[in-house]
Protein backbone atom coordinates (compact mmCIF):
# COMPACT_ATOMS: atom_id res chain seq x y z
CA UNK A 1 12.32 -25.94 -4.44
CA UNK A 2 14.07 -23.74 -2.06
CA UNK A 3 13.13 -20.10 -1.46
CA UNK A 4 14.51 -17.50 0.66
CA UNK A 5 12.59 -14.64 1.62
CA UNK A 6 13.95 -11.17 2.44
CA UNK A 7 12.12 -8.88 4.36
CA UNK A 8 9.19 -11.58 6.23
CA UNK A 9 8.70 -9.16 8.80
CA UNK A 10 7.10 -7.05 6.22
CA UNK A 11 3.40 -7.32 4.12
CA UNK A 12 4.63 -8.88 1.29
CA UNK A 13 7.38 -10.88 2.81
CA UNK A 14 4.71 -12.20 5.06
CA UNK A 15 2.86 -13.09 2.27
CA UNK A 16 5.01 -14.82 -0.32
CA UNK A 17 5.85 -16.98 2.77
CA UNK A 18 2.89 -18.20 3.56
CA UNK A 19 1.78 -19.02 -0.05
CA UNK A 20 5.41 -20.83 -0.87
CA UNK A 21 4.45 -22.70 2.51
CA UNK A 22 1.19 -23.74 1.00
CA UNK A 23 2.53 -24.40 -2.61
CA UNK A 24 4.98 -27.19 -0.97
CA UNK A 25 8.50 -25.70 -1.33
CA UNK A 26 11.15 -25.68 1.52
CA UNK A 27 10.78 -21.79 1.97
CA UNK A 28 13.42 -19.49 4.87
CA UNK A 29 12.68 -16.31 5.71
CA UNK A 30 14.74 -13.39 6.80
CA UNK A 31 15.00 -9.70 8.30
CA UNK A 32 16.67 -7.41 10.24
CA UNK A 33 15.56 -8.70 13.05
CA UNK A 34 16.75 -11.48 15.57
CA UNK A 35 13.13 -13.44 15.21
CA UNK A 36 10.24 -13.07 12.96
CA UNK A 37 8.16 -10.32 14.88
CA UNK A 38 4.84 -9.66 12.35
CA UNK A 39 1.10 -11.05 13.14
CA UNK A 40 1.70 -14.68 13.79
CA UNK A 41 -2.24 -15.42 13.74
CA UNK A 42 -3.16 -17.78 10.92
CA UNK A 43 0.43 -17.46 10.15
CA UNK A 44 2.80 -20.01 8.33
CA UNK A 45 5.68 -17.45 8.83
CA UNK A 46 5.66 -18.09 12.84
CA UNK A 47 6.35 -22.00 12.14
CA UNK A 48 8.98 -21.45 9.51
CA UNK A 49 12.67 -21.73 9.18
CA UNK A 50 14.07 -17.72 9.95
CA UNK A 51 17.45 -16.25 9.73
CA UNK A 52 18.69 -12.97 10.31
CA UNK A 53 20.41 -11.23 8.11
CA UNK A 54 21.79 -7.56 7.46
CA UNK A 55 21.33 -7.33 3.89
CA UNK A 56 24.20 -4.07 4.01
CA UNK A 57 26.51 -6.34 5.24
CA UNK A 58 27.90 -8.23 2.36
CA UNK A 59 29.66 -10.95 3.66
CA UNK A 60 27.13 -11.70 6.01
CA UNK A 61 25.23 -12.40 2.76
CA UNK A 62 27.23 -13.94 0.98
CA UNK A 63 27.83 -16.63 4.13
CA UNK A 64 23.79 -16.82 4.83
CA UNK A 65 23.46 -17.94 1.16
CA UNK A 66 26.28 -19.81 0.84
CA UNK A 67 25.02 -21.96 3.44
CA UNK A 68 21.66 -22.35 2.59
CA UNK A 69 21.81 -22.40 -0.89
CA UNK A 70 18.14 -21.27 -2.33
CA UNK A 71 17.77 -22.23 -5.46
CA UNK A 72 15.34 -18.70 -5.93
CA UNK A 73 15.29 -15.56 -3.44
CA UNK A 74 12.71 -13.30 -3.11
CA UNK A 75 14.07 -10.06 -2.16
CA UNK A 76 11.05 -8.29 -0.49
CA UNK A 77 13.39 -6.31 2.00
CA UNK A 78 13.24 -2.45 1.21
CA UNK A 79 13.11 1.02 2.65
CA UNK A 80 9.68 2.29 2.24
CA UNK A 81 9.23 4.85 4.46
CA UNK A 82 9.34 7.68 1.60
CA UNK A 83 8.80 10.88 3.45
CA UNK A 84 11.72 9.71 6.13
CA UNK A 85 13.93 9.03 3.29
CA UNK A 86 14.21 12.67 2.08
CA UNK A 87 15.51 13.46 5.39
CA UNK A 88 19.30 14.11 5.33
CA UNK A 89 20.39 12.09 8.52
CA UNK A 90 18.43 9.37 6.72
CA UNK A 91 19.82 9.41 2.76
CA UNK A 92 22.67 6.76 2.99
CA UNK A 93 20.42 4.29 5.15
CA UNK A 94 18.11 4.04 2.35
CA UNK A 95 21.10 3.63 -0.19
CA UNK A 96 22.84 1.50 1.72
CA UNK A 97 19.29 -1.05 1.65
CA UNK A 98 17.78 -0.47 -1.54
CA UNK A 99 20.78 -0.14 -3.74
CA UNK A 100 24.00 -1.50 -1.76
CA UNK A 101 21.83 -4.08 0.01
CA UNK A 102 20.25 -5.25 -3.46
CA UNK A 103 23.85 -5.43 -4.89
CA UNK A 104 24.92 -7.07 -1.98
CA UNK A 105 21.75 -10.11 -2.50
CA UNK A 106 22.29 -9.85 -6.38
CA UNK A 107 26.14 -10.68 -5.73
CA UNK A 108 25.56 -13.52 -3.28
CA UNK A 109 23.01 -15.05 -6.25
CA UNK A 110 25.98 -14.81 -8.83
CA UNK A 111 28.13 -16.62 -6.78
CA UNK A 112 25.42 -20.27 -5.88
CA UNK A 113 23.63 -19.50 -9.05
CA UNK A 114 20.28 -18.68 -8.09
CA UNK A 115 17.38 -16.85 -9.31
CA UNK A 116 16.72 -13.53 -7.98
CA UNK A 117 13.00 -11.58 -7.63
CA UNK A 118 13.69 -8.19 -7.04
CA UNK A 119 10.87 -6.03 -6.21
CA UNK A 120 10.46 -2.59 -7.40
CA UNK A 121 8.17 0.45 -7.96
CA UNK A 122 6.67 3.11 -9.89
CA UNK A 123 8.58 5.27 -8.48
CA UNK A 124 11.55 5.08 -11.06
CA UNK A 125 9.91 6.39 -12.69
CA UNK A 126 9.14 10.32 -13.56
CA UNK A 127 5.82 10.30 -12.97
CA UNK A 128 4.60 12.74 -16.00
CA UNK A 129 1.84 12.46 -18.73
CA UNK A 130 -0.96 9.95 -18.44
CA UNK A 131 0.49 7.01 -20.57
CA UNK A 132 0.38 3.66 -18.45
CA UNK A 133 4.38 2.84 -18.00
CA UNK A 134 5.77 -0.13 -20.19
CA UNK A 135 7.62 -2.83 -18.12
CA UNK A 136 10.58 -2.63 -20.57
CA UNK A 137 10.40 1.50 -20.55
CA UNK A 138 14.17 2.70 -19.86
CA UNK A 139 12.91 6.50 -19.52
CA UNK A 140 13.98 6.59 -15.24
CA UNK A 141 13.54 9.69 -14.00
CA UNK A 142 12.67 9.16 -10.69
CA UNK A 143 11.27 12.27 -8.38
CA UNK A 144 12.18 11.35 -4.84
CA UNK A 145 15.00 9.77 -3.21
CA UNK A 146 13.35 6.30 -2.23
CA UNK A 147 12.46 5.60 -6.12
CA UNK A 148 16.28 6.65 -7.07
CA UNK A 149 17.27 4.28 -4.98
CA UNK A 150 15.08 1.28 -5.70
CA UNK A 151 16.48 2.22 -9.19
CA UNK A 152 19.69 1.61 -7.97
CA UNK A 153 18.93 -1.80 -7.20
CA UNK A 154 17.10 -2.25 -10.41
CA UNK A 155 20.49 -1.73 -12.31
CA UNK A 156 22.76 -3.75 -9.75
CA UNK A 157 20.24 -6.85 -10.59
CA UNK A 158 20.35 -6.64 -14.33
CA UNK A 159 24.03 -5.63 -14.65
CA UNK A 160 25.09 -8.30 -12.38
CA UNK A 161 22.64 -11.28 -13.15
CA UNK A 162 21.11 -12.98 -15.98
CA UNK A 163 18.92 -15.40 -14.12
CA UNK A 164 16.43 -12.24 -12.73
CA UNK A 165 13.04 -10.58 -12.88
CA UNK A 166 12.26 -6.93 -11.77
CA UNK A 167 8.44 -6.50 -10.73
CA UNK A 168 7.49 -3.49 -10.45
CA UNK A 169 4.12 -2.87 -7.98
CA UNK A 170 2.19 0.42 -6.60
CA UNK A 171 -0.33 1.22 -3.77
CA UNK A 172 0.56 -1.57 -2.08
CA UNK A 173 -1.76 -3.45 0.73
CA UNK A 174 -1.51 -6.73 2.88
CA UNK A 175 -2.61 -8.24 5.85
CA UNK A 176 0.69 -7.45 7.98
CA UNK A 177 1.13 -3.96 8.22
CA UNK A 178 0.36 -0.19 8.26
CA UNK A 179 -0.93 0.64 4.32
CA UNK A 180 -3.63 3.42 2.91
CA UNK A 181 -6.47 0.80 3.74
CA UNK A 182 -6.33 0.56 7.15
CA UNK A 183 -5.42 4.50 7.35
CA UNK A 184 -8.43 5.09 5.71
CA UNK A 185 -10.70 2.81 7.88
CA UNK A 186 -9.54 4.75 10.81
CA UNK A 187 -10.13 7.76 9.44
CA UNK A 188 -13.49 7.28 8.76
CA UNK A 189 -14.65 5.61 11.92
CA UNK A 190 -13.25 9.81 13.44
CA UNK A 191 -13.98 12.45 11.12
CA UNK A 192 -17.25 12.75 9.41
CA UNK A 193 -15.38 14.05 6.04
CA UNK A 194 -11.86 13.64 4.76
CA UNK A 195 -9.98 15.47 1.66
CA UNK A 196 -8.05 12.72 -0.65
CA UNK A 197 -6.27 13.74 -4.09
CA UNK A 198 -7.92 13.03 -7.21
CA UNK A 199 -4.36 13.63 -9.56
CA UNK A 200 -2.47 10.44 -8.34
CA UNK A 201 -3.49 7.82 -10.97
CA UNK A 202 -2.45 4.48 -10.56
CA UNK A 203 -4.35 0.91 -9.14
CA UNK A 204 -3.74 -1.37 -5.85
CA UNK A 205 -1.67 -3.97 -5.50
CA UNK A 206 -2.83 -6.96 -2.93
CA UNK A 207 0.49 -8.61 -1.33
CA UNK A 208 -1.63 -11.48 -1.49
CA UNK A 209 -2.48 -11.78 -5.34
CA UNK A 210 0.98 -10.60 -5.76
CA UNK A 211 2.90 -13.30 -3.26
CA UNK A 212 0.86 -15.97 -5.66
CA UNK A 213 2.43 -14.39 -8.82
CA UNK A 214 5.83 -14.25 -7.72
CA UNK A 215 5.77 -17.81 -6.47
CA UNK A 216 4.61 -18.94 -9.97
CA UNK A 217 7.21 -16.66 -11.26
CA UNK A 218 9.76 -19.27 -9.24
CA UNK A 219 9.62 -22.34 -11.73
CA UNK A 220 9.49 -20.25 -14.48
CA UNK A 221 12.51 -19.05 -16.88
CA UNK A 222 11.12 -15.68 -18.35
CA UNK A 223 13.19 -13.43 -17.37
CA UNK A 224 13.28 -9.57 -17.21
CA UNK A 225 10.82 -6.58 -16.18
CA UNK A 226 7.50 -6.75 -15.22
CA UNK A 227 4.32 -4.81 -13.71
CA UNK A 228 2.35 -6.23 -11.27
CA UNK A 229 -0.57 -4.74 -9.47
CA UNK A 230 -4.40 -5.81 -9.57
CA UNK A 231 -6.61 -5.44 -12.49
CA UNK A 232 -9.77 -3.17 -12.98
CA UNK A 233 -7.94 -0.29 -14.97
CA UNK A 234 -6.80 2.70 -13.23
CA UNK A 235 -8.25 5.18 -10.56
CA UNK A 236 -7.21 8.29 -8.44
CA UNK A 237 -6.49 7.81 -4.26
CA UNK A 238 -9.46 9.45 -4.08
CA UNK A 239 -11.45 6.89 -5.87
CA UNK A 240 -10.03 3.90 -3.80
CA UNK A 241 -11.36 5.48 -0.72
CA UNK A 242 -14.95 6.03 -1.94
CA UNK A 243 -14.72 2.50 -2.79
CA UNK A 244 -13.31 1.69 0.51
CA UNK A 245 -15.88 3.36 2.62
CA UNK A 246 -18.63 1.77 0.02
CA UNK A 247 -17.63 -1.65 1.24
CA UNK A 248 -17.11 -0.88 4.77
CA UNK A 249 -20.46 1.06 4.64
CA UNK A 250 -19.06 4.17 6.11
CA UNK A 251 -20.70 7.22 5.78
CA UNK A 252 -18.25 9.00 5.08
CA UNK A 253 -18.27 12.06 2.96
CA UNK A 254 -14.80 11.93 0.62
CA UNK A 255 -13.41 15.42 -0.75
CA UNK A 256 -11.49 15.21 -4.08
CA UNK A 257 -8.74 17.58 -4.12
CA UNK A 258 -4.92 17.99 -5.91
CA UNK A 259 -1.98 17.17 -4.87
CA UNK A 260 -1.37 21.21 -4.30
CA UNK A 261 -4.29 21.35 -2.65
CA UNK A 262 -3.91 18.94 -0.09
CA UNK A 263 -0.48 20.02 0.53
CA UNK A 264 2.87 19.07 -0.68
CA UNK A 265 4.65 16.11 1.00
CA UNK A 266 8.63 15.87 1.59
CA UNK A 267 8.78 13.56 -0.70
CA UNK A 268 7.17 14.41 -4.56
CA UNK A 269 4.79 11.58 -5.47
CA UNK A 270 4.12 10.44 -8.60
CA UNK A 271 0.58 11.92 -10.73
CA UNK A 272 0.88 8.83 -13.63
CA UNK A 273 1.29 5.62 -11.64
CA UNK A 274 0.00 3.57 -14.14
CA UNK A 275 2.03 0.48 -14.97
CA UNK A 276 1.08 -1.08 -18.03
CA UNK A 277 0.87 -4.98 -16.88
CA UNK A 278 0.34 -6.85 -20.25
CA UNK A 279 3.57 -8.92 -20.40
CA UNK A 280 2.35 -10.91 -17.77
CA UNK A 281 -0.35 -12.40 -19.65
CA UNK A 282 1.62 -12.21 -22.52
CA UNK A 283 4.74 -14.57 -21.15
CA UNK A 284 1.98 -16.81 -19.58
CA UNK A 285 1.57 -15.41 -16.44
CA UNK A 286 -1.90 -15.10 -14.30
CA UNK A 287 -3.06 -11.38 -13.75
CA UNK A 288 -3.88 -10.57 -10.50
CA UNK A 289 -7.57 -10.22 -9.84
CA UNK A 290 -9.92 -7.25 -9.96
CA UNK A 291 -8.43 -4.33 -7.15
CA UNK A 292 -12.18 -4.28 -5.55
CA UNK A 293 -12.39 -8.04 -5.31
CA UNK A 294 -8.99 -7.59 -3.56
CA UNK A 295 -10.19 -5.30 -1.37
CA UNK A 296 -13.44 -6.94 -0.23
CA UNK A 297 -11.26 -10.32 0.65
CA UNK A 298 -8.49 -8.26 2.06
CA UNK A 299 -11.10 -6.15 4.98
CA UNK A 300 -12.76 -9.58 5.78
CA UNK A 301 -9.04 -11.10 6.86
CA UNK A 302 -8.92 -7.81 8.88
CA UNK A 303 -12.36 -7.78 10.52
């Protein structure tokens, strides 16, 4: 099978490359910029097939597909920098990625007829209550401009395509890149205490658990929506650094506080995060693995 790969340069780009590498298929990867530039250590990215692409220019897309003709993409390439994107000077980049760009990507599939994975967030969400979030839920209401416009892109790929899945993930960590983890780790090793919210409910997503899913996802034909992040239920920010430090064997002393307490970001984050994943197992799928398993593998790839 052939798989392109939007956004390599990123953590889960990085990682759905690497395991399509190791599952066998003929895999390209692509980004922004003119060469792959994440951690090339241990690294089946480095040694791959990469192309360059804009993904808001639309005919460049529709002429990188055309000629390479995946038969699935995996559209990893996003705006994620949430706080930036509720700057004014910054609002139409992010649209013009994660909605225009998606459009652009979902158009190009339409045309050579391939399958599209389109990842999402909790952030389309509205964030409210403390019901976990069904993957079919239609009730969008999201808070900030980044999860608007992932939204956007949500609703380009399911008015334009048939052929398509939507996963939705959270609190996301991987091996190439800045993430909460590694903030935390450096944290600790300076300040003998550090305040974390307690309000933000949600659970961790590995990129690698979830590059394995979303390969698997590749032969299959079940469409539609779906949640992805680890198992082990749901917890606060402030209980996935206590667990952090545990494992690490900082000392560490962590404060609970709200989100009012700690101080209010540009961008309003979501207090329910939690994304109820049961159609995965229900359509045949593998969950991901416990969230503190994932974490204990993930901190011995970064030692």
């Amino acid at each position: 099978m052939k798989i392109l790969v939007t956004g390599v340069n990123g953590q889960l780009g990085h990682d759905v490359v690497n395991e399509a590498v190791r599952c066998g298929h003929e895999v390209i990867g692509s980004d922004i910029t003119d060469s792959y530039n994440g951690i090339e250590e241990h690294s089946a990215v480095a040694h791959t097939a990469y192309v360059r692409m804009d993904i808001t220019d639309s005919v460049t897309v529709a002429d990188i597909l055309q000629n390479i003709s995946p038969d699935v993409v995996i559209h990893c390439a996003a705006w994620t920098a949430v706080d930036m994107a509720e700057e004014e000077n910054y609002r139409q980049t992010v649209y013009d990625v994660n909605y225009h760009g998606t459009e652009n990507i979902a158009l190009a599939c339409k045309k050579i007829h391939a399958k599209l994975i389109y990842i999402s967030t909790d952030y389309v969400f509205d964030g409210t209550g403390t019901q976990p979030w069904k993957a079919d839920c239609k009730h969008f209401a999201p808070q900030n401009v980044y999860g608007d416009s992932k939204l956007q892109g949500e609703l380009a790929v399911s008015s334009l395509l048939d052929n398509y899945f939507i996963v939705r993930i959270a609190w996301v960590f991987g091996i190439n890149g800045k993430n909460f983890v590694r903030t935390m780790l450096n944290v600790g090793k300076k300040f003998d205490t550090v305040k974390v919210v307690n309000d933000q409910i949600g659970t961790p997503t590995y990129t690698f658990d979830l590059a394995r899913l979303l390969i698997a996802m590749c032969s299959s034909d079940r469409y539609g929506y779906y949640h992805a992040t680890n198992e082990g239920g749901y917890i606060s920010w402030y209980d996935f650094t206590c667990e952090i430090y545990r494992q690490a064997n900082y000392p560490t002393k962590v404060i609970p506080v709200t989100t009012e307490e700690y101080g209010l970001a540009k961008a309003r984050r979501p207090k329910n995060s939690r994304l109820d994943r049961s159609k995965l197992t229900e359509n045949g799928f593998t969950a991901l693995p416990h969230w503190k398993d994932a974490v204990s593998r993930y901190m011995k790839e970064i030692k």
